[in-house]
Protein backbone atom coordinates (compact mmCIF):
# COMPACT_ATOMS: atom_id res chain seq x y z
CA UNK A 1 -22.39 -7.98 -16.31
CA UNK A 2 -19.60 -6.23 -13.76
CA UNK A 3 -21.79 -4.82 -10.92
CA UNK A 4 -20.00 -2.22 -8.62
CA UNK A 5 -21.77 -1.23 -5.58
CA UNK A 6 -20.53 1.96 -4.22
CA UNK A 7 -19.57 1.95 -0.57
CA UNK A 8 -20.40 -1.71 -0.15
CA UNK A 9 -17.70 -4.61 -0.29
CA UNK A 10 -13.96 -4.52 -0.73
CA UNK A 11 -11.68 -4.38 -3.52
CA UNK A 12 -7.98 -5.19 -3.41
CA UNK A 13 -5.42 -3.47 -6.15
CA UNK A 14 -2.05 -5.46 -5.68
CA UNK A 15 0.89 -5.34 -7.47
CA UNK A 16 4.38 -7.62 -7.21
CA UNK A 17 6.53 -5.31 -9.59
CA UNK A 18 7.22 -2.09 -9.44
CA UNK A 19 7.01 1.17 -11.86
CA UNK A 20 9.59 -0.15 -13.64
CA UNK A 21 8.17 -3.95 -14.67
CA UNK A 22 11.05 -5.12 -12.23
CA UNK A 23 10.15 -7.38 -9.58
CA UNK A 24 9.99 -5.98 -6.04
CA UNK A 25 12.82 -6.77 -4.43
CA UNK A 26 12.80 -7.16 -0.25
CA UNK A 27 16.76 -5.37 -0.29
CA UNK A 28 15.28 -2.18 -2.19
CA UNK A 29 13.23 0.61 -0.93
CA UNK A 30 10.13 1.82 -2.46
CA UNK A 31 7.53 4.87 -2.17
CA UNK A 32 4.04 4.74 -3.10
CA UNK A 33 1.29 7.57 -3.30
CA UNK A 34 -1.80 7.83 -2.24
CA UNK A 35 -3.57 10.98 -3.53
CA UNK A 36 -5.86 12.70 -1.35
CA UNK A 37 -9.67 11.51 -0.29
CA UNK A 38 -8.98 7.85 -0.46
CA UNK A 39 -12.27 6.22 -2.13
CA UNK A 40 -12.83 3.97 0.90
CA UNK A 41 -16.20 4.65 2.97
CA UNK A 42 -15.17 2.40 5.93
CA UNK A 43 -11.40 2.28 6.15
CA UNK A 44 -8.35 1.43 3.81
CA UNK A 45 -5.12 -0.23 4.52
CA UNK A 46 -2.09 -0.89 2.69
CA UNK A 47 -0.38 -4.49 3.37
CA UNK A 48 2.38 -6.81 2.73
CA UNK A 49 2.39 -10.27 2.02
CA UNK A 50 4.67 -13.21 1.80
CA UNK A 51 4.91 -14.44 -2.50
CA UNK A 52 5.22 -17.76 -0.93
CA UNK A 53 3.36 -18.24 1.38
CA UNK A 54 0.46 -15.60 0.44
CA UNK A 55 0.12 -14.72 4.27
CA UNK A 56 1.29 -11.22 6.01
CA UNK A 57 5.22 -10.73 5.95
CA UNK A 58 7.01 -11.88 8.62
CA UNK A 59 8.87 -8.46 9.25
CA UNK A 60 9.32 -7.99 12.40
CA UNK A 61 6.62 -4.99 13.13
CA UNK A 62 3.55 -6.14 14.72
CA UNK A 63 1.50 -5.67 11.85
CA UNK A 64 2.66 -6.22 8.12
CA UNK A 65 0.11 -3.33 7.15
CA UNK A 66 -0.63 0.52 7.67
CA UNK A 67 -3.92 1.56 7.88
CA UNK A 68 -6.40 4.40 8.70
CA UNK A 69 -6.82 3.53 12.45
CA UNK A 70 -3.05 3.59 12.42
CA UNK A 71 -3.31 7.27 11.92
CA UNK A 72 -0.75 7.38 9.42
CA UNK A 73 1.37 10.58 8.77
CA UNK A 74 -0.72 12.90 6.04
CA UNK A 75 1.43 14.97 3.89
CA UNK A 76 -0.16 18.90 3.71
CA UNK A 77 -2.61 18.34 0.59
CA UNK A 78 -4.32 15.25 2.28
CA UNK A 79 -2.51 12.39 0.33
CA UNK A 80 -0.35 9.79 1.87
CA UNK A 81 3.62 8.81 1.01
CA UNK A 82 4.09 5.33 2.17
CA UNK A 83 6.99 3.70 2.32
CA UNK A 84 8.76 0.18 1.80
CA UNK A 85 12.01 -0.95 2.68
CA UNK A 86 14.60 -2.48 4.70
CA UNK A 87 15.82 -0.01 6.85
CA UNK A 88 13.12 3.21 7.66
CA UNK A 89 14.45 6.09 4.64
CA UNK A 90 14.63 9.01 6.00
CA UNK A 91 11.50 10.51 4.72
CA UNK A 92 9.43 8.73 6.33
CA UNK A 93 8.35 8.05 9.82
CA UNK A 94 6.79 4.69 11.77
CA UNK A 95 3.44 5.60 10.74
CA UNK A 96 4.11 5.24 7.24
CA UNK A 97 6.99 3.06 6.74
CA UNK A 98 6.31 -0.68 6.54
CA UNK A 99 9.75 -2.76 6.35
CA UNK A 100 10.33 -6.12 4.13
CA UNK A 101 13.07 -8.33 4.23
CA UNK A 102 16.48 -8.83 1.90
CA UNK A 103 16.18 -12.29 0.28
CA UNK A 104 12.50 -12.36 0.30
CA UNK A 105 9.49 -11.56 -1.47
CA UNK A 106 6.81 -9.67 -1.24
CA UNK A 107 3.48 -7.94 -3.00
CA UNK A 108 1.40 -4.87 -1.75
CA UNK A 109 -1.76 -4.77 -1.38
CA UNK A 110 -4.68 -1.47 -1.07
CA UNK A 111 -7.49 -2.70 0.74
CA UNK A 112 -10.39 -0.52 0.22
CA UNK A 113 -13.00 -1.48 2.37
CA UNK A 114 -16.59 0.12 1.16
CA UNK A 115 -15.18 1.67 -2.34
CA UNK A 116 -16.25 4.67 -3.43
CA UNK A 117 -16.95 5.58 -6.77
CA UNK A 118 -13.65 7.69 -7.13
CA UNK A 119 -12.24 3.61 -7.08
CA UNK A 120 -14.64 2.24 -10.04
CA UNK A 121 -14.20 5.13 -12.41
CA UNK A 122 -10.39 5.64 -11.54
CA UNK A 123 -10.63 9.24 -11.39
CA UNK A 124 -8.32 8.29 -8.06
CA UNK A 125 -5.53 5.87 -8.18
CA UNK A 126 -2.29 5.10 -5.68
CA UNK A 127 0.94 5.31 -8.04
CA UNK A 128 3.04 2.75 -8.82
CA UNK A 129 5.62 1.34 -6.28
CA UNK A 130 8.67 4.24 -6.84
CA UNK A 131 12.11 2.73 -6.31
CA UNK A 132 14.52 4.75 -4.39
CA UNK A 133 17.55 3.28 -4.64
């Protein structure tokens, strides 16, 4: 029997391809959405990580991740653009653009910390990883 406690706990969607079944590539650029009123009681983040090595990408920023504390850029309905790539595109900003590296790797991971129920009956979900090259 699958328990979910609401507001307690973590849960971590991750994904290593993109919308497209293709694998994500460190020399493309990527979007991905969050809709509005993320399902995350305590705080949510959105990370990178090495497909080696399984540890946070070595990219350069101080932090492979974006998350609420970060104060990330809100688009006007409440939902969240972020973005993925080598070089910053020019929609986004430093609050929501995480960069990854040509030649390497990577997956992406949402880190919901204290899921709401919006999570466990997936009347919200982040899209899939857009490319936009």
């Amino acid at each position: 029997m699958v328990m979910n406690i609401v507001d307690k706990g973590a849960k971590y969607p991750a994904t290593m391809k993109d919308a497209d079944g293709n694998w994500l590539d460190g020399a493309k650029s990527y979007s991905l959405h969050l809709p509005p009123k993320i399902p995350a009681a305590l705080f949510w983040s959105v990370a990178l990580y090495d497909n080696v090595s399984a540890s946070g990408l070595d990219n350069g920023q101080p932090f492979p991740s974006i998350n609420t504390m970060d104060k990330p850029t809100y688009n006007q309905d409440g939902s969240h653009d972020i973005y993925f790539g080598p070089n910053r595109p020019a929609a986004a900003d430093d609050s929501n653009w995480l960069r990854t590296v040509p030649g390497k790797g990577y997956f992406v991971i949402v880190r919901l910390y204290g899921p709401q129920q919006a999570f466990f009956d997936q009347s919200w979900k982040p899209s899939d990883l857009k490319l936009l090259d």
